[in-house]
Every structure is written in structure tokens, then in C-alpha cells.
Protein backbone atom coordinates (compact mmCIF):
# COMPACT_ATOMS: atom_id res chain seq x y z
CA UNK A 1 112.04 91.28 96.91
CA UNK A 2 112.13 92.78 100.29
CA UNK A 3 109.98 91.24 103.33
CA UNK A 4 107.18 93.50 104.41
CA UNK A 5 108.40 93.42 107.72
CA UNK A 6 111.84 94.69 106.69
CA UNK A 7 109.80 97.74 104.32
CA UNK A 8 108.13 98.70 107.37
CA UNK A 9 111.00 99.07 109.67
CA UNK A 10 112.71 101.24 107.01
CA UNK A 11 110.06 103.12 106.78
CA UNK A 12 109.77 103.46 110.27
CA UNK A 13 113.26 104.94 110.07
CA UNK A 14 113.01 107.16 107.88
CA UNK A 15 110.01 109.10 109.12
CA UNK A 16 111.84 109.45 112.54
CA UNK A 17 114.32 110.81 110.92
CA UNK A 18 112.62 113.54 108.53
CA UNK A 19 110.95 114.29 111.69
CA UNK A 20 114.06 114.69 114.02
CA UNK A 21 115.41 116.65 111.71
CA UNK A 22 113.16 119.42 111.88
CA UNK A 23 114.97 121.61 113.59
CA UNK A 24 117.80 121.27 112.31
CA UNK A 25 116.50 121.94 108.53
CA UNK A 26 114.77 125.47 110.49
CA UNK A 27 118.45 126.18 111.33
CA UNK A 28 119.68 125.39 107.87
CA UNK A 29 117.64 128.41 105.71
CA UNK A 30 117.40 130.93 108.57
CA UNK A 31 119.50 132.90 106.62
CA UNK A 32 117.04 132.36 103.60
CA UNK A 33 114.16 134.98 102.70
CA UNK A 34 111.03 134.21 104.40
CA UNK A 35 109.47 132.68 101.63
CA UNK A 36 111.91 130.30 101.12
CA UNK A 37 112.00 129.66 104.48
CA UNK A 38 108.82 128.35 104.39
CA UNK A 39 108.95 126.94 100.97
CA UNK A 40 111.62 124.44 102.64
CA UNK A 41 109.57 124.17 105.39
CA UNK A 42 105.80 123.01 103.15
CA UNK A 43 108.14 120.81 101.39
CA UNK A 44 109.63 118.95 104.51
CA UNK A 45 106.51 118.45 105.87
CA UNK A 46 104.44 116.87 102.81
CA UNK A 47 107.35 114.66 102.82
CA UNK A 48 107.19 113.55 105.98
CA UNK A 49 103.20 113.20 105.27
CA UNK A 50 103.55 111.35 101.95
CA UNK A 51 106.42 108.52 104.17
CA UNK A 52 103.69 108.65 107.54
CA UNK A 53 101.16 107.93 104.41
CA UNK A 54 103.26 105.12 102.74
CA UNK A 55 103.80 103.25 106.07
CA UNK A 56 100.00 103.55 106.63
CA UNK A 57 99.57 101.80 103.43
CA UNK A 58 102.28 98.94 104.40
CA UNK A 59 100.97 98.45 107.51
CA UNK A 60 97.18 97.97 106.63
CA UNK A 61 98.51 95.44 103.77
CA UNK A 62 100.62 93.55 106.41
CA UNK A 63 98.59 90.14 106.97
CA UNK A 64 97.40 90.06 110.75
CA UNK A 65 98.77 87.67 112.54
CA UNK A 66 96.16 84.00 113.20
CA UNK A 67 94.48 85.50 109.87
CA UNK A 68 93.25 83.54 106.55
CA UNK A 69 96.88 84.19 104.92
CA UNK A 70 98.56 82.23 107.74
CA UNK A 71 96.78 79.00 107.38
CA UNK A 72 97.19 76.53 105.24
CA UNK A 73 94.02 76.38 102.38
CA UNK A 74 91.38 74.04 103.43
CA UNK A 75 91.15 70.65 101.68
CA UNK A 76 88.04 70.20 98.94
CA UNK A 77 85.27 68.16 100.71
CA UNK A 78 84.89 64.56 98.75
């Protein structure tokens, strides 16, 4: 299984690159009708919403660091 830490940074990755690649994907269907222009162009960006979504979602499960999950469990009381 892959750390979370390695998850996010792909993540990260990717949504830099969906959104660097903007303009080149508006000079890809220029030459496409208008509504398919824009077709291309609602799909790209609930793409890019659903990845800035997902690493949302990884980042808010990522244990902070000095929290509960970091610490060894306490030892029962006698």
C-alpha cells in the first residue's frame, strides 16, 4: 500500500498538471465547434475539481503531526 505522504504528492502533481495544461487543451479543439469546445472545456475542469477534491480528502485524513496517532497508547492504570 502506498504511504499517504507519497498519495499526496502525486496528487499534488497531477492537479498542477491538469491545471498547466489549460491552455494548451484551449489550443487543442479550437478548431472544434463551439460546443465542443466547451464540452472539453466543463470536462477538464470537473476533473481538475474532482483531483483538488480528492487531495482535500487526503489531506484532512493525514494524521497531524504531535497528534493522538503519533504516540504510543497509554498504559491501563493498575
Amino acid at each position: 500500500m502506498l504511504s499517504a505522504e507519497y498519495r499526496i504528492t502525486r496528487m499534488q502533481q497531477t492537479l498542477r498538471r491538469f491545471e498547466e495544461d489549460i491552455p494548451l487543451l484551449n489550443m487543442r479543439v479550437k478548431e472544434l465547434s463551439a460546443e465542443r469546445q466547451e464540452s472539453a472545456r466543463r470536462f477538464a475542469a470537473a476533473l481538475i475539481d474532482q483531483t483538488r477534491s480528492e487531495l482535500h480528502r487526503l489531506l484532512a485524513e493525514q494524521p497531524k503531526p504531535g497528534s493522538e496517532a503519533d504516540e504510543p497508547p497509554c498504559e491501563p492504570a493498575d
